[in-house]
Protein backbone atom coordinates (compact mmCIF):
# COMPACT_ATOMS: atom_id res chain seq x y z
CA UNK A 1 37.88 41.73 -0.90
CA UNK A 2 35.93 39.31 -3.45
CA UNK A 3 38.85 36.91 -3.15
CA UNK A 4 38.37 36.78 0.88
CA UNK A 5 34.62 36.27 0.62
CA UNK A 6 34.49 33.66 -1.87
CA UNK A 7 36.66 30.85 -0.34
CA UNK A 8 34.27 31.16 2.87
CA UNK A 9 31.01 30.88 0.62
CA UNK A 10 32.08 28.06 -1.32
CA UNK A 11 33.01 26.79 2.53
CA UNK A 12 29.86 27.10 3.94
CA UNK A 13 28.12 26.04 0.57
CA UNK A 14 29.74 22.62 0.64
CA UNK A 15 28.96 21.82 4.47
CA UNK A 16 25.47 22.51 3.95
CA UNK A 17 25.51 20.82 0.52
CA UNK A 18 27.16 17.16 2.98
CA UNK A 19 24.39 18.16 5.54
CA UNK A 20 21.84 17.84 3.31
CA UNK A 21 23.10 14.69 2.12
CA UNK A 22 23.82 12.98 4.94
CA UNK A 23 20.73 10.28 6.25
CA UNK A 24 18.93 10.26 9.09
CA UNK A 25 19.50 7.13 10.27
CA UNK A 26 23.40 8.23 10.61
CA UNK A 27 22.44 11.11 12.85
CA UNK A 28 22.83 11.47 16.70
CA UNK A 29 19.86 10.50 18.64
CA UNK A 30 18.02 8.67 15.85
CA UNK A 31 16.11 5.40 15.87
CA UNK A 32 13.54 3.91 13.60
CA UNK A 33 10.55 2.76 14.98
CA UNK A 34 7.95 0.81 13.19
CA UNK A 35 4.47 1.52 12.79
CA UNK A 36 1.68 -1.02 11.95
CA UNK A 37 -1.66 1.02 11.16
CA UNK A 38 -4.85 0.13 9.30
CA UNK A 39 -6.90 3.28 7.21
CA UNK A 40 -10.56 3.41 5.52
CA UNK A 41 -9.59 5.10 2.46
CA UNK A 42 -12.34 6.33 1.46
CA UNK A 43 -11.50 10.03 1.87
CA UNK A 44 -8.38 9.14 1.31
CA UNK A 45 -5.49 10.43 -1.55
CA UNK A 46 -3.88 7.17 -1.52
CA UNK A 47 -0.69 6.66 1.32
CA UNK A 48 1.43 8.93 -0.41
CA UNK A 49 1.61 12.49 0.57
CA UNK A 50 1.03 15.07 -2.26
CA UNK A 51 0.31 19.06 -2.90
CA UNK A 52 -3.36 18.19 -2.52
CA UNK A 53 -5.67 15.79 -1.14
CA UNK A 54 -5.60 14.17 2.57
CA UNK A 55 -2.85 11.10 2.52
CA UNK A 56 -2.58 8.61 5.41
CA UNK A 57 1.34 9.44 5.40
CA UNK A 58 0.40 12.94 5.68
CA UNK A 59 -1.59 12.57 8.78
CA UNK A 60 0.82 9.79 10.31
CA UNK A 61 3.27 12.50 9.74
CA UNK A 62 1.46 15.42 11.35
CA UNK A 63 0.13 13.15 14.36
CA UNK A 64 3.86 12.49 14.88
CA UNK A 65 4.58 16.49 14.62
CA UNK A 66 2.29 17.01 17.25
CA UNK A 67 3.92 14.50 19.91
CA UNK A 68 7.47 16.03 19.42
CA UNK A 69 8.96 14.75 16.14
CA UNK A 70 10.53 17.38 14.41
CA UNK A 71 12.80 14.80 12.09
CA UNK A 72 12.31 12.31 8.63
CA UNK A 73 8.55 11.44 7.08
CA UNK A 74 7.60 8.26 7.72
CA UNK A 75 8.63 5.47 5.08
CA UNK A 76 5.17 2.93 3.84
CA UNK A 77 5.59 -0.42 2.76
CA UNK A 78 2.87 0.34 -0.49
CA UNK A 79 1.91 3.36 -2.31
CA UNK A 80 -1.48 2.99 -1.64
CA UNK A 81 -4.38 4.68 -4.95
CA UNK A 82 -6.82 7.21 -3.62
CA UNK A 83 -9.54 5.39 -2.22
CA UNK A 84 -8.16 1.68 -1.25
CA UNK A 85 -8.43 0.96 2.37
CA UNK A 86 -5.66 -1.46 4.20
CA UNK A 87 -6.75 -3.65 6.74
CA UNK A 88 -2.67 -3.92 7.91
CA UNK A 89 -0.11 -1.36 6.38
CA UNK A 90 3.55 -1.08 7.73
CA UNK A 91 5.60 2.11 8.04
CA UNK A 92 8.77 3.17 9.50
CA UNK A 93 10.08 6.45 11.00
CA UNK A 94 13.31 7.77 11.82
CA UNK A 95 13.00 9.85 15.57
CA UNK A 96 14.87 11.40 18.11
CA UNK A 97 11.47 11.07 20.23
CA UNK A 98 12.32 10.15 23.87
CA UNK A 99 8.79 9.05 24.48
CA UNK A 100 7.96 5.40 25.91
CA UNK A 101 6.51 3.58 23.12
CA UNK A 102 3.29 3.24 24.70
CA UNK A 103 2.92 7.08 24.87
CA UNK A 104 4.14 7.48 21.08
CA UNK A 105 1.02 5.07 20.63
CA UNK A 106 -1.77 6.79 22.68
CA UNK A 107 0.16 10.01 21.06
CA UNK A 108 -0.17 9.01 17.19
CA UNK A 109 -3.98 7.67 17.41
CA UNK A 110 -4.95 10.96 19.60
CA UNK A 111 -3.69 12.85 16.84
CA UNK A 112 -4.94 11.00 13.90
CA UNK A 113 -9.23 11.09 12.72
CA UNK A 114 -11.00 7.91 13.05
CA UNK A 115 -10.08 6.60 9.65
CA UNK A 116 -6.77 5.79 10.73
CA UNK A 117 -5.81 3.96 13.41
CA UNK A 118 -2.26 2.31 14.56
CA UNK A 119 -1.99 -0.77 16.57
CA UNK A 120 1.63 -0.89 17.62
CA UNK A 121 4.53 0.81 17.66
CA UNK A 122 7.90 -1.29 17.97
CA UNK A 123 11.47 -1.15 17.83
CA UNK A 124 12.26 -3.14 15.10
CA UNK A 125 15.37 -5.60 14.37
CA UNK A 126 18.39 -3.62 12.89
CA UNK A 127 17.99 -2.95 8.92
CA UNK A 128 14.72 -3.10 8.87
CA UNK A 129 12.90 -1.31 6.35
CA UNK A 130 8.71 -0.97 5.96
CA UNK A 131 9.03 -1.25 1.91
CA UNK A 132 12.26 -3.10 0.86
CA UNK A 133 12.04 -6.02 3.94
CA UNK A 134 8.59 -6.60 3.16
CA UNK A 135 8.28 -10.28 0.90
CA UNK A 136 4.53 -10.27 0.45
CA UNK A 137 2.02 -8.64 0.16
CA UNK A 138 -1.84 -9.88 -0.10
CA UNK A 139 -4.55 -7.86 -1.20
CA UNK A 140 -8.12 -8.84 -1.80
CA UNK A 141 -10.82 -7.14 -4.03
CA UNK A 142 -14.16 -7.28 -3.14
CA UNK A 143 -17.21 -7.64 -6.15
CA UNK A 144 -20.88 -7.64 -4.07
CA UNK A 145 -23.54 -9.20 -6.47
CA UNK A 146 -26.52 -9.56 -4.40
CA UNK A 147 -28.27 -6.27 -4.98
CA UNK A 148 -29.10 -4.29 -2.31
CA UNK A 149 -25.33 -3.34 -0.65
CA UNK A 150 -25.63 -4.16 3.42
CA UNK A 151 -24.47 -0.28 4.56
CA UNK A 152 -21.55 -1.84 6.80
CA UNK A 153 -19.59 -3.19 3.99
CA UNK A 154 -20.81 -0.53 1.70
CA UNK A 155 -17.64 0.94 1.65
CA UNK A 156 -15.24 -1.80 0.87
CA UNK A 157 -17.17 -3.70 -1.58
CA UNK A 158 -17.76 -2.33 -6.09
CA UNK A 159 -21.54 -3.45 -6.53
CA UNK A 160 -22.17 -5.63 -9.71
CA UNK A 161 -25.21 -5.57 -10.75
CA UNK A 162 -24.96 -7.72 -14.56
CA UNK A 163 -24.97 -11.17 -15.58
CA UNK A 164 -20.96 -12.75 -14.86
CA UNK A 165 -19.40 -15.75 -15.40
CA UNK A 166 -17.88 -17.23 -12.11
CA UNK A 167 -15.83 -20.24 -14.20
CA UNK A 168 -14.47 -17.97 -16.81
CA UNK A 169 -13.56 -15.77 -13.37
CA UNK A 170 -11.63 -18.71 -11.91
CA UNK A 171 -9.99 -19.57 -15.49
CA UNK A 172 -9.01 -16.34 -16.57
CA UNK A 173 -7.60 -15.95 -12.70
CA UNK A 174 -5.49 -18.98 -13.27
CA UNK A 175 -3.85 -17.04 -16.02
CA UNK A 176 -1.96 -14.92 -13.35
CA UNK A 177 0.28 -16.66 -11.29
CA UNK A 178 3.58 -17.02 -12.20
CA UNK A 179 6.00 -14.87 -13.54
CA UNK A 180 4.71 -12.09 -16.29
CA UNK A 181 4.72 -8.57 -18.02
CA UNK A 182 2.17 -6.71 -16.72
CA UNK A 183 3.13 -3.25 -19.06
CA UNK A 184 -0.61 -3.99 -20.20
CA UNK A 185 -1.85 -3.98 -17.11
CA UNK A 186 -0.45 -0.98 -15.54
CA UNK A 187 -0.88 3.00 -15.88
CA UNK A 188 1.70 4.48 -18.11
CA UNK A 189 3.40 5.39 -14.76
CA UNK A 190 4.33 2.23 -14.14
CA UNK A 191 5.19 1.23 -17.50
CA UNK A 192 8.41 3.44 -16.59
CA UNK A 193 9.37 0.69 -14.34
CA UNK A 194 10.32 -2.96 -15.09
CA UNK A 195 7.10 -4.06 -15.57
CA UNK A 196 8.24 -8.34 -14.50
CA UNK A 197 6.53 -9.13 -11.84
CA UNK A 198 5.45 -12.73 -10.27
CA UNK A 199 2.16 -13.20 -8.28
CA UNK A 200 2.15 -16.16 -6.19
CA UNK A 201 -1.56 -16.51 -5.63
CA UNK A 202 -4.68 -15.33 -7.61
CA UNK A 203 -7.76 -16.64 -6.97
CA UNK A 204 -11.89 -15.60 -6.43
CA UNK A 205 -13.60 -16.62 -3.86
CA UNK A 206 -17.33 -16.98 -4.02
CA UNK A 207 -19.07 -16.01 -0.75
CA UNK A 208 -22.69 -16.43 -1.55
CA UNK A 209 -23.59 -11.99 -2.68
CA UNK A 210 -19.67 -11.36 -2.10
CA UNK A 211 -17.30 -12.94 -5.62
CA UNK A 212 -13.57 -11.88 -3.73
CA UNK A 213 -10.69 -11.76 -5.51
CA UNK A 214 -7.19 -12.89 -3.65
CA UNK A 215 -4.00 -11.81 -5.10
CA UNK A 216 -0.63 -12.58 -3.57
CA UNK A 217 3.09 -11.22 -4.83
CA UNK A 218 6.18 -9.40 -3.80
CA UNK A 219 5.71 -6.43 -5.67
CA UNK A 220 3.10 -4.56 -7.57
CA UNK A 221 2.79 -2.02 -10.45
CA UNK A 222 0.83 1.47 -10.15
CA UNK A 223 -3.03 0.17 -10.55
CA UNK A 224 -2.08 -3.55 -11.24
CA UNK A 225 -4.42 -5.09 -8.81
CA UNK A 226 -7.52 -2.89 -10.26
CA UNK A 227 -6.59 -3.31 -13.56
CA UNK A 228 -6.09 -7.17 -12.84
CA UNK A 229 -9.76 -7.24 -11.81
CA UNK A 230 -11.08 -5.11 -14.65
CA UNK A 231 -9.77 -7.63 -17.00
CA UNK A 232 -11.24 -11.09 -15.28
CA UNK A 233 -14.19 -9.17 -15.23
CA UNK A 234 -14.32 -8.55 -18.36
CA UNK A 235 -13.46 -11.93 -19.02
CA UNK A 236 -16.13 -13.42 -16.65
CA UNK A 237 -18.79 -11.14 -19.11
CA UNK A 238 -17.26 -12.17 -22.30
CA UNK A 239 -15.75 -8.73 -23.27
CA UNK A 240 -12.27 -9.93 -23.19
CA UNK A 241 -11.27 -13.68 -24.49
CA UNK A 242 -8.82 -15.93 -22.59
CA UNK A 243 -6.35 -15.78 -25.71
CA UNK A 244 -6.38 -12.09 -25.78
CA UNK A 245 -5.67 -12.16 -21.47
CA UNK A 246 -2.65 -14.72 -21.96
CA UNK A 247 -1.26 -11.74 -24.99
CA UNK A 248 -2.06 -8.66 -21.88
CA UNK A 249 0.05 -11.01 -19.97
CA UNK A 250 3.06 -11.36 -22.37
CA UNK A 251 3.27 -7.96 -22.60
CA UNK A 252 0.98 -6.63 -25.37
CA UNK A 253 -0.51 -3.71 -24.67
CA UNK A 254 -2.99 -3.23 -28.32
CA UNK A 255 -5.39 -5.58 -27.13
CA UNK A 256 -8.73 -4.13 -25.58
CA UNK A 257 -8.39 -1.53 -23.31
CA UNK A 258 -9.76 -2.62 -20.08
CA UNK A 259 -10.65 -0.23 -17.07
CA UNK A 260 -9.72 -0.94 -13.94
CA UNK A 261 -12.15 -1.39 -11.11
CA UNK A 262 -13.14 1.31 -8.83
CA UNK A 263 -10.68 1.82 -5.81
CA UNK A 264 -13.17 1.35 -3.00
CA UNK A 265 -13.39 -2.31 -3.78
CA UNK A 266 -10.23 -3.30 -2.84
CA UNK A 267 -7.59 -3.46 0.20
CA UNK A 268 -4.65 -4.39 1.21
CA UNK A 269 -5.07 -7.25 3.12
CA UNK A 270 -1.53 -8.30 4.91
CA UNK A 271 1.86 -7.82 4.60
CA UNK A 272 4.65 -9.98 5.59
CA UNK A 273 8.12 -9.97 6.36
CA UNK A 274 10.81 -12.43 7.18
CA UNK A 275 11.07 -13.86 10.51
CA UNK A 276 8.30 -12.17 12.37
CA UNK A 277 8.42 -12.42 15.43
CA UNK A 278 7.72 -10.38 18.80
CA UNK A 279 9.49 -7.30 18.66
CA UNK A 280 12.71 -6.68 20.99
CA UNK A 281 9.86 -3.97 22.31
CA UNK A 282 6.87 -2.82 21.90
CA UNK A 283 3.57 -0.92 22.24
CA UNK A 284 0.11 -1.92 21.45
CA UNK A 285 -1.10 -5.15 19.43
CA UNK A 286 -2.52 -5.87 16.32
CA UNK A 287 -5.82 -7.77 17.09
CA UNK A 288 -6.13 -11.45 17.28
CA UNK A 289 -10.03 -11.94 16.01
CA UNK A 290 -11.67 -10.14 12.57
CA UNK A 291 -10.74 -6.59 12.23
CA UNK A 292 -12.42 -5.77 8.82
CA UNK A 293 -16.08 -6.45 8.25
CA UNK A 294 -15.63 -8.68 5.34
């Protein structure tokens, strides 16, 4: 009896075992649509979704639950800290939803609290992929020094209310681009990764009250933008010396320990990816004029 009913288990164990493992995109029905959304994170856990906390990918994912989809989570193009905001964030879904794109739109933002919002929904080019076809991403970092925070930007901006030293901001920013080790200027979270990584552009900005920091790459460490700021900060106040920034940058992590700025300060800006074009179809638009108010 035990030698009939094992063969059959071991059966039924493997063909669930090749279910499991067999992707999405491969099954009947499927296709990946892309999403490009914008989120105040200021209630926010981050993009990520997680055992507690509110996540933007846990909401896109429920708003999608309630128009039909009953298949993959959606894939981002960042992992997003609790608290940043995104002005333009990309993600991609795998669906069987036969919806017209236009209703998957008016669907998704129906379903979905004020704080985040999606512009279009598209079918994108074949092998497209929200995190590994992206080639840049921009974020920017917003210091207010004027005092007295204006309550519409009050959300997106880290008041600084001490003395700082805009040229030793620029210098010390100068320090960045290129190719470096930023194990120093991570979380031990992403020290576990290669920590390599090459920024294209950073910069500040002074805008009268508003000092904003630009920074450009293809990829970026848990916390490196914040921590980033933290140190030209502490640079622009004399904490930190240029010397002991260019050692942070060649990988030595005994120097000072530098926090890194709060999370409501900063957002990501704009991602790109290669050959953008119009979609083959699509829903929705991503506004021509400002769509941030900084």
């Amino acid at each position: 009896m035990k030698r009939r009913v094992q063969p059959k288990l071991k059966a039924e164990s493997h063909k669930l075992t090749a279910s499991l493992e067999k992707p999405k995109a491969a099954q009947a029905g499927c296709a990946r649509l892309r999403l490009d959304l914008a989120f105040v994170g200021t209630q926010l856990c981050g993009w990520q979704s997680q055992a507690r906390g509110t996540t933007v990918q846990g909401l896109v994912d429920g708003a999608l639950r309630a128009i039909g989809h009953a298949g993959a989570r959606t894939v981002g193009c960042s992992r997003t800290d609790s608290g940043v905001h995104a002005r333009l964030f990309t993600a991609h879904v795998e669906t069987d939803l036969d919806r017209a794109l236009g209703a998957v739109l008016n669907g998704l933002n129906a379903n979905l609290p004020p704080q985040v919002r999606v512009y279009r929904v598209s079918r994108p080019a074949q092998g497209f992929h929200a995190r590994y076809s992206c080639t840049l991403k921009r974020y920017r970092y917003h210091l207010y020094t004027g005092g007295t925070v204006p309550p519409s930007i009050e959300p997106f901006v880290w008041p600084w209310h001490g003395r700082i030293g805009e040229e030793a901001l620029r210098e010390s920013a100068e320090l960045f681009v290129g190719e470096h080790d930023f194990a120093a200027l991570t979380t031990a979270d992403g020290r576990e990764r290669n920590t390599q990584r090459t920024l294209t552009e950073c910069r500040w900005e002074d805008r009268g009250p508003l000092l904003v920091l630009h920074v450009t790459g293809r990829s970026f460490l848990h916390r490196m933008v914040r921590c980033m700021a933290g140190a030209m900060v502490a640079a622009g106040t004399g904490r930190v010396s240029l010397p002991a920034l260019r050692s942070a940058l060649a990988g030595d992590c005994t120097g000072p320990q530098i926090p890194a700025l709060p999370a409501q300060g900063l957002t990501l800006w704009e991602v790109e990816y290669p050959g953008e074009g119009p979609e083959p179809e699509s829903a929705g638009e991503i506004p021509d004029g400002p769509i941030f108010p900084l």
